[in-house]
PDB file of N, CA and C in Angstrom:
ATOM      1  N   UNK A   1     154.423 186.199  42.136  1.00  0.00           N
ATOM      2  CA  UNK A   1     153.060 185.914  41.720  1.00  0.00           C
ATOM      3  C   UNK A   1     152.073 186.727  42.572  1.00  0.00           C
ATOM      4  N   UNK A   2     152.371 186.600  43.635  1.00  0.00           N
ATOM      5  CA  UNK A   2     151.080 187.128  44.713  1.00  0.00           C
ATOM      6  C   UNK A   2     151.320 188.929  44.622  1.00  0.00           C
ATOM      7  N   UNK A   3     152.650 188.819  44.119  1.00  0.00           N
ATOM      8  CA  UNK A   3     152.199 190.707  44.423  1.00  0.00           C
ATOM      9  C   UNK A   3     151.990 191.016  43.295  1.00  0.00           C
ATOM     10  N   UNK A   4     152.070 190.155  41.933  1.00  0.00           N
ATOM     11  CA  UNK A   4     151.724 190.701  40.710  1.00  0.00           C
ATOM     12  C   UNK A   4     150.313 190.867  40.876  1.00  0.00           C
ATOM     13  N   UNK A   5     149.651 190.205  41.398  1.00  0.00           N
ATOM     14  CA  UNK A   5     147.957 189.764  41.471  1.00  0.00           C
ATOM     15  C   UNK A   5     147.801 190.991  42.615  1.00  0.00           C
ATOM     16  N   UNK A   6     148.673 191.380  43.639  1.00  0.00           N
ATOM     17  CA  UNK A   6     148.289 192.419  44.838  1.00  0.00           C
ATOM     18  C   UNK A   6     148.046 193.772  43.403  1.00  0.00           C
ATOM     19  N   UNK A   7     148.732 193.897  42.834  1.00  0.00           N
ATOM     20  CA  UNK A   7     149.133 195.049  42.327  1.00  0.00           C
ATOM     21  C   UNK A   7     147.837 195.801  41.348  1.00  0.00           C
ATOM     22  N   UNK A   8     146.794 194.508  40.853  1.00  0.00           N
ATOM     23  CA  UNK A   8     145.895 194.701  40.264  1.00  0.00           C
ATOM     24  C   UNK A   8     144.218 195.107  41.336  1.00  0.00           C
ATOM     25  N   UNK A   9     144.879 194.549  42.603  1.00  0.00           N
ATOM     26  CA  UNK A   9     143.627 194.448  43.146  1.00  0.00           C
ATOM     27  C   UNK A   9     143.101 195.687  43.563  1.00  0.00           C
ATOM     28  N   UNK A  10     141.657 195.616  43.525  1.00  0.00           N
ATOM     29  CA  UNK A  10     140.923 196.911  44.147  1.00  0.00           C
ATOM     30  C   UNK A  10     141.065 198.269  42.935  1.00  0.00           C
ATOM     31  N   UNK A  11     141.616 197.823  41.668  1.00  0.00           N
ATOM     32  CA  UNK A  11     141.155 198.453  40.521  1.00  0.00           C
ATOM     33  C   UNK A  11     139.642 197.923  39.880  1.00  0.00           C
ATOM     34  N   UNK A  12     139.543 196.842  39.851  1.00  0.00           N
ATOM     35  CA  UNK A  12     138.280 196.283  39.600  1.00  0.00           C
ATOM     36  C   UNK A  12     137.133 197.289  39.783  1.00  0.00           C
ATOM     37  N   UNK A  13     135.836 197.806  38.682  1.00  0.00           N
ATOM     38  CA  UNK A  13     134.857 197.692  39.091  1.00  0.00           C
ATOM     39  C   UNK A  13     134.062 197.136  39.897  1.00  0.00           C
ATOM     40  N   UNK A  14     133.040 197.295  40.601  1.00  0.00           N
ATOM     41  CA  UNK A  14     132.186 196.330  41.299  1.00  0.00           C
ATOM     42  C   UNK A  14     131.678 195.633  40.092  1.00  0.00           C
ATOM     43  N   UNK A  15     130.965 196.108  39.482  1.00  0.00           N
ATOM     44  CA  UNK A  15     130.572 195.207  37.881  1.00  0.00           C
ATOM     45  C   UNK A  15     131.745 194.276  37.732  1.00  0.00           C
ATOM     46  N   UNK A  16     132.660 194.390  37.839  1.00  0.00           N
ATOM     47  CA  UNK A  16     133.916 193.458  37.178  1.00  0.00           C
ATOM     48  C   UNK A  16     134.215 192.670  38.082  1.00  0.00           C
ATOM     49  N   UNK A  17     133.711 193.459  39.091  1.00  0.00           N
ATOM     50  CA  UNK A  17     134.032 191.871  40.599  1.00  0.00           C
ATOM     51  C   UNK A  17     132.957 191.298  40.469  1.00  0.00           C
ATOM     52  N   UNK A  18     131.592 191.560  40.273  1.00  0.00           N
ATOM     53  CA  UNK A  18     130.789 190.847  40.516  1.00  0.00           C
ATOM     54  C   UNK A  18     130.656 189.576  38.893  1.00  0.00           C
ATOM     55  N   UNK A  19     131.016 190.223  38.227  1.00  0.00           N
ATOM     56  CA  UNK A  19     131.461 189.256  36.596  1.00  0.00           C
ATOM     57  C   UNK A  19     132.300 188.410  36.860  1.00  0.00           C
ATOM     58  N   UNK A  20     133.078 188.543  37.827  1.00  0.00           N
ATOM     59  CA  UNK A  20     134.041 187.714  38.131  1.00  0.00           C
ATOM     60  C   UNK A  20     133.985 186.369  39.028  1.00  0.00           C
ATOM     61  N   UNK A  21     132.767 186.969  39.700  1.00  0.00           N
ATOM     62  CA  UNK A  21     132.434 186.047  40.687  1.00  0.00           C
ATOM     63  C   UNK A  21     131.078 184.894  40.231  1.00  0.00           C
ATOM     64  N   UNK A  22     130.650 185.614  39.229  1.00  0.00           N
ATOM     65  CA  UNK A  22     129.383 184.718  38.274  1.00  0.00           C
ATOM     66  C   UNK A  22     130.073 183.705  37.586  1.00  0.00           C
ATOM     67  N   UNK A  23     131.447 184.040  37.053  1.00  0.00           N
ATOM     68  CA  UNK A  23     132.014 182.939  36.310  1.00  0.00           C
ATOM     69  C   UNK A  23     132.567 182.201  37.035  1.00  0.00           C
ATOM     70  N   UNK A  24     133.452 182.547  38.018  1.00  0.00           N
ATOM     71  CA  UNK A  24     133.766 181.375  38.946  1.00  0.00           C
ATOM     72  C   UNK A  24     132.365 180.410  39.790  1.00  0.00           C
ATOM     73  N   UNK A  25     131.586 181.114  39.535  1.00  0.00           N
ATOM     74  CA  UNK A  25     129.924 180.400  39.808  1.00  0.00           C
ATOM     75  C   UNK A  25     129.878 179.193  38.726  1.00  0.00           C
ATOM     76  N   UNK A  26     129.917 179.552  37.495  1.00  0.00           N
ATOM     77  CA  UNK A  26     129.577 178.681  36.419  1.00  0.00           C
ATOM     78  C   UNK A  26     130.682 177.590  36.598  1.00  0.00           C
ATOM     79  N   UNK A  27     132.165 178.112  36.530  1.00  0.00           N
ATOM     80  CA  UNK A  27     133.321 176.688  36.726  1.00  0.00           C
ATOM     81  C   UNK A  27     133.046 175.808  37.500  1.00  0.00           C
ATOM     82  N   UNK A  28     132.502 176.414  39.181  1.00  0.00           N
ATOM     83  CA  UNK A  28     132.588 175.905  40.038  1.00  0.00           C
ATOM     84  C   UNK A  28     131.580 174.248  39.647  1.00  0.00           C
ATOM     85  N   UNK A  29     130.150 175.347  39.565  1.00  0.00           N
ATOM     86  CA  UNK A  29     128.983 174.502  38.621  1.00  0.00           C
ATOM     87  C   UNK A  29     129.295 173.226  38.043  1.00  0.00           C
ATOM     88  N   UNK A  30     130.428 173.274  37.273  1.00  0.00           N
ATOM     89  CA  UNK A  30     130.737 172.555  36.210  1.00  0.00           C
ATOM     90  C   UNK A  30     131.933 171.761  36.826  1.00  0.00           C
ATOM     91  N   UNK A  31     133.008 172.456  37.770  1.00  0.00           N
ATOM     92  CA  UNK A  31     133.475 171.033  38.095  1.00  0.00           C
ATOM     93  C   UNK A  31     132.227 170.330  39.518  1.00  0.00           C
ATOM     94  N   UNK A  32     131.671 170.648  39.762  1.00  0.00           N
ATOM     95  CA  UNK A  32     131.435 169.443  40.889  1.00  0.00           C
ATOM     96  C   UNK A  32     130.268 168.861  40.584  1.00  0.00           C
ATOM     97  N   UNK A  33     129.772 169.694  38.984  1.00  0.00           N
ATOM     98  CA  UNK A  33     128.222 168.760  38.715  1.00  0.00           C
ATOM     99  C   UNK A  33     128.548 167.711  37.387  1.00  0.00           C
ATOM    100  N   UNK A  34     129.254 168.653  36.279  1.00  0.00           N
ATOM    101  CA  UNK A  34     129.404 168.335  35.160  1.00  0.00           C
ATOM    102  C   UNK A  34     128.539 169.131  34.138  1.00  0.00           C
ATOM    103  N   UNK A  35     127.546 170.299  34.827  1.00  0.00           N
ATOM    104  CA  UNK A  35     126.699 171.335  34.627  1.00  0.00           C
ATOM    105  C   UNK A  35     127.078 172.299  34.958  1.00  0.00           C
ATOM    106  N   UNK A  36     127.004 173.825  34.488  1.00  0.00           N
ATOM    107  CA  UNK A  36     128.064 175.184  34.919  1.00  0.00           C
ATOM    108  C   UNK A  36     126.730 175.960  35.349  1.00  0.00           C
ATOM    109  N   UNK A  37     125.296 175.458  35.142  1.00  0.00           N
ATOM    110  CA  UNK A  37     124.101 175.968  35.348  1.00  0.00           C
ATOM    111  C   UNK A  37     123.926 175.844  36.978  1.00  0.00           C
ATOM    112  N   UNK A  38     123.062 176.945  37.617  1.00  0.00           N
ATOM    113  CA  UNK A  38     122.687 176.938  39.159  1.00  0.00           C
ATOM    114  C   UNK A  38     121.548 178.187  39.304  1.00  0.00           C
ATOM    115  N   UNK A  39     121.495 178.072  40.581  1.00  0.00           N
ATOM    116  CA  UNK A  39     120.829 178.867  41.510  1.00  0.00           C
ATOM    117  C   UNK A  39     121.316 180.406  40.888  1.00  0.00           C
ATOM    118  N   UNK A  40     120.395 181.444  40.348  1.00  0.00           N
ATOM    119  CA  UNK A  40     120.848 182.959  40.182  1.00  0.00           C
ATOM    120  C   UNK A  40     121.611 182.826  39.241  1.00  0.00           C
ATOM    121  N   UNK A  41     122.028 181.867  38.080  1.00  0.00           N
ATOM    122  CA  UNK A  41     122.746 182.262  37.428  1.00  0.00           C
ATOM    123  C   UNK A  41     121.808 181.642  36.064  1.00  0.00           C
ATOM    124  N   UNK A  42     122.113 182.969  34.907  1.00  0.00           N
ATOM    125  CA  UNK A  42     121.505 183.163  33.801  1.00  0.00           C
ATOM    126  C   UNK A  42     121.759 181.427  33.202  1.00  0.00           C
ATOM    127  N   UNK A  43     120.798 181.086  32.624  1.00  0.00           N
ATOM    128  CA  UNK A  43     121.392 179.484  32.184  1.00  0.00           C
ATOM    129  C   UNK A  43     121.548 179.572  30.649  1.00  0.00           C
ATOM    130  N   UNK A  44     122.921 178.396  30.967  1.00  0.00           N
ATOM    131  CA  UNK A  44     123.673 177.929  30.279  1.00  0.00           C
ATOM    132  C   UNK A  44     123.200 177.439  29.336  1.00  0.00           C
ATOM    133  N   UNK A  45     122.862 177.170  27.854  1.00  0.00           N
ATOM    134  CA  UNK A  45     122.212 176.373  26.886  1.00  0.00           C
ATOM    135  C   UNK A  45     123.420 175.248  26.628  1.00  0.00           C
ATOM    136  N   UNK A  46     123.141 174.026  26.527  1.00  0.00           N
ATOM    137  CA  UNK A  46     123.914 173.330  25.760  1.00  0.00           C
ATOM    138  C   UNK A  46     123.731 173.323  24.062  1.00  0.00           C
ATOM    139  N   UNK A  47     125.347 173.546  23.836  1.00  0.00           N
ATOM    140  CA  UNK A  47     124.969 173.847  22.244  1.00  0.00           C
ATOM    141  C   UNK A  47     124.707 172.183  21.572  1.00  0.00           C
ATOM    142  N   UNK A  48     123.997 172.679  20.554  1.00  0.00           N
ATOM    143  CA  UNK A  48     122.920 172.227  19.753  1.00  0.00           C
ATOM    144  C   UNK A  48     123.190 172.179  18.365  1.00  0.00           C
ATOM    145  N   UNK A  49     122.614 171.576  17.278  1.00  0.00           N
ATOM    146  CA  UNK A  49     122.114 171.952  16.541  1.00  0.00           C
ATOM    147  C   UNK A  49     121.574 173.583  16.071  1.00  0.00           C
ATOM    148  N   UNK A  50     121.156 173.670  17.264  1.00  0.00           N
ATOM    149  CA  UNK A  50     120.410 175.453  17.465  1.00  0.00           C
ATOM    150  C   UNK A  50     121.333 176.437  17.542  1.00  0.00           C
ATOM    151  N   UNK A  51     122.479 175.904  17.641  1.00  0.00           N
ATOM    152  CA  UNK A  51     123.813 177.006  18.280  1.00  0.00           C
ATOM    153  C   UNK A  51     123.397 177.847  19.217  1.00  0.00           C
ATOM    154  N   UNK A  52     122.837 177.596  19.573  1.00  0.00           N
ATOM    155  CA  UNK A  52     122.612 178.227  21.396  1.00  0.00           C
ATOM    156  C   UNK A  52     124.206 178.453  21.805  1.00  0.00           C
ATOM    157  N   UNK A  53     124.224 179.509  22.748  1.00  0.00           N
ATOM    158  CA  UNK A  53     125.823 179.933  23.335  1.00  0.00           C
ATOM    159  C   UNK A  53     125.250 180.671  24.632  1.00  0.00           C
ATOM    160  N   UNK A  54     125.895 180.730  25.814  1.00  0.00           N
ATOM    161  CA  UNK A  54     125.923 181.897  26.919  1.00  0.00           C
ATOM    162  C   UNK A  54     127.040 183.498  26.400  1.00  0.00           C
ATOM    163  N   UNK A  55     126.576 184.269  26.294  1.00  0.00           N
ATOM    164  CA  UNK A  55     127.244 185.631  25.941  1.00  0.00           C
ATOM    165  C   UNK A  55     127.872 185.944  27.830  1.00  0.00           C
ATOM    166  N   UNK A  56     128.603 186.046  27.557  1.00  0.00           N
ATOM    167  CA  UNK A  56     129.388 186.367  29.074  1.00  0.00           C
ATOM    168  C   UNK A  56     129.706 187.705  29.099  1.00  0.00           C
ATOM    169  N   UNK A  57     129.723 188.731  29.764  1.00  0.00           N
ATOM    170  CA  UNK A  57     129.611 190.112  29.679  1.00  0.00           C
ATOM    171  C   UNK A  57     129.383 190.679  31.083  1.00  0.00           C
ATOM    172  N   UNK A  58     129.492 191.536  30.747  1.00  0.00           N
ATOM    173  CA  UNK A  58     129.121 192.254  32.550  1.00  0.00           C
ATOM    174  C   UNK A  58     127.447 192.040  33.348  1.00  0.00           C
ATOM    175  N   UNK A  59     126.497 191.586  31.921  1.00  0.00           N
ATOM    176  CA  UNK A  59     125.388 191.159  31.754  1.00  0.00           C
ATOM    177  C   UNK A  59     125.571 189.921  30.925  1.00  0.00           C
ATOM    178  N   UNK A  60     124.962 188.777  31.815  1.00  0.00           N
ATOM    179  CA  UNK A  60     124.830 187.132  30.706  1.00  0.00           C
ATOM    180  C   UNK A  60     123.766 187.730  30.206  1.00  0.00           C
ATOM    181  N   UNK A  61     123.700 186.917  28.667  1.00  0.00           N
ATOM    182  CA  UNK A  61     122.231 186.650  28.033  1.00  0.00           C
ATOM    183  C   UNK A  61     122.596 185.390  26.966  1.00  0.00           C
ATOM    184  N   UNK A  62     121.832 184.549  26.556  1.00  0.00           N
ATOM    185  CA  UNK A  62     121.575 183.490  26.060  1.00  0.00           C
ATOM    186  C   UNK A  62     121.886 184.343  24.088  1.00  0.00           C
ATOM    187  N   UNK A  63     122.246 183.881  23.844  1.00  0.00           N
ATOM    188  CA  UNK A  63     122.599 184.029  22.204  1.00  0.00           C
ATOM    189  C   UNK A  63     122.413 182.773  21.202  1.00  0.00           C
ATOM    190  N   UNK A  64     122.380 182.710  19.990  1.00  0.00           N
ATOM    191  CA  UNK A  64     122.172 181.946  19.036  1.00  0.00           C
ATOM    192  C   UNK A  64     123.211 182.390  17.875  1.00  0.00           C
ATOM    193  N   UNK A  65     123.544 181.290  17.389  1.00  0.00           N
ATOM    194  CA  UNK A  65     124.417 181.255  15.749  1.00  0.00           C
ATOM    195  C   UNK A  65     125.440 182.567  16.136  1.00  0.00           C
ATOM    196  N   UNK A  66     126.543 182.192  17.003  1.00  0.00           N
ATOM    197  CA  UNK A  66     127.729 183.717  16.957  1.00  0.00           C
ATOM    198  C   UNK A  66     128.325 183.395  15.998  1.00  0.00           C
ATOM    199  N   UNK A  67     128.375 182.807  15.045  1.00  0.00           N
ATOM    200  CA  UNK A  67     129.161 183.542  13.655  1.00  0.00           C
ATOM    201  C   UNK A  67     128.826 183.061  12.054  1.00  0.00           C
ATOM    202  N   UNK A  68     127.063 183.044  12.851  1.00  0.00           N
ATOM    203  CA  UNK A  68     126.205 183.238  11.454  1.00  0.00           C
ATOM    204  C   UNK A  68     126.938 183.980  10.245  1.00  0.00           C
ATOM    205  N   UNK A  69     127.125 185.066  10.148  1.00  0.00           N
ATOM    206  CA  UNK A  69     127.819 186.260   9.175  1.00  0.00           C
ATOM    207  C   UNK A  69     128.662 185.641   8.552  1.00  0.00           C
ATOM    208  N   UNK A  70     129.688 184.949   8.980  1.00  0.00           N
ATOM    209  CA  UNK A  70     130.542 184.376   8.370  1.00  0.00           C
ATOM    210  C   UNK A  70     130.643 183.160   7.804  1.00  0.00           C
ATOM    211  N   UNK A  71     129.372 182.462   8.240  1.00  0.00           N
ATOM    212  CA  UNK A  71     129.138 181.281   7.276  1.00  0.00           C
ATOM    213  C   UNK A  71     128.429 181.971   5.907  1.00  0.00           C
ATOM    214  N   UNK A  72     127.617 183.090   6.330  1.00  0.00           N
ATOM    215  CA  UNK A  72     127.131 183.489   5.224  1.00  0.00           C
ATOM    216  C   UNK A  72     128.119 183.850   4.211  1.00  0.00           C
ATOM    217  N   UNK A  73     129.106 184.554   4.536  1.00  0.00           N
ATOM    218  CA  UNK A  73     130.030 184.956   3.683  1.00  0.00           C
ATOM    219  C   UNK A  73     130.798 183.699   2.776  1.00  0.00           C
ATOM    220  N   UNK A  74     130.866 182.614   3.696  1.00  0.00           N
ATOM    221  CA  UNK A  74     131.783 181.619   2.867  1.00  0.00           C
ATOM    222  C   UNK A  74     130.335 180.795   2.016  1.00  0.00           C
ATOM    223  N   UNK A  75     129.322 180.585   2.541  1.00  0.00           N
ATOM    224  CA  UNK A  75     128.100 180.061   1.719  1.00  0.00           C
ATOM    225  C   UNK A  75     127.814 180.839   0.320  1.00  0.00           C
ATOM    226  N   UNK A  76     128.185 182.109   0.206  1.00  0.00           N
ATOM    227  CA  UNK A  76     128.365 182.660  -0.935  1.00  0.00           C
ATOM    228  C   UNK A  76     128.890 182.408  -1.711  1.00  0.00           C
ATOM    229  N   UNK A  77     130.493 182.531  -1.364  1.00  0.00           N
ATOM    230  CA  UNK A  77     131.807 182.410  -1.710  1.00  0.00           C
ATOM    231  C   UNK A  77     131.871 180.933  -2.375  1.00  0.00           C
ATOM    232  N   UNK A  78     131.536 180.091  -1.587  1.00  0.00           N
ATOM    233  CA  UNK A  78     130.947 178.506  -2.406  1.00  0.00           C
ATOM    234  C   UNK A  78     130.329 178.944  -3.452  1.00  0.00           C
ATOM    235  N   UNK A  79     129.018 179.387  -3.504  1.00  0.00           N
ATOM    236  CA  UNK A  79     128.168 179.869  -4.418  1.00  0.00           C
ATOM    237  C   UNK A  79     129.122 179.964  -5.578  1.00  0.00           C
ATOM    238  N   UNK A  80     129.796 181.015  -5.580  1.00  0.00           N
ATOM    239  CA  UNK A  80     130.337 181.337  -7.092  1.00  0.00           C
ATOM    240  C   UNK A  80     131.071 180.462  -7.523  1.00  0.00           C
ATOM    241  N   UNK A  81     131.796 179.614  -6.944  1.00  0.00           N
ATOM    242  CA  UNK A  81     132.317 178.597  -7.835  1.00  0.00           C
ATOM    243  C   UNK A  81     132.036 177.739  -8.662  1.00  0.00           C
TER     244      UNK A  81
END
């Protein structure tokens, strides 16, 4: 185990370490609050009605409806029947 994990290390981007370390921010968040939201970190929406989502990426940003498109497609697809 440990040298499978040695074997990867220090390939990482800094971007990819530092992505790495935002999400273990948010878990952490979330186990000891029951909230994954904090200090420096882009916040979390609880989904909604609104479909609010966190986009996780090398950059967070707050998103809405991720798979609008495809309801559209089946809301159609109803349609014709």
């Amino acid at each position: 185990c440990c040298h499978f994990i040695s074997c990867f290390a220090g390939h990482a981007t800094e971007e990819e370490n530092k992505l790495s370390r935002t999400v273990m921010k948010y878990w952490t968040n979330f186990a000891r609050n029951g909230n994954p939201n904090g200090e420096g970190l882009v916040h979390w929406p609880q989904y909604d009605l609104e479909e609010k989502y966190l986009e996780i990426g090398l950059k967070q940003k707050t998103a809405q409806q991720l798979k609008e498109h495809r309801m559209e497609f089946w809301t159609q697809i109803l349609k014709q029947r």
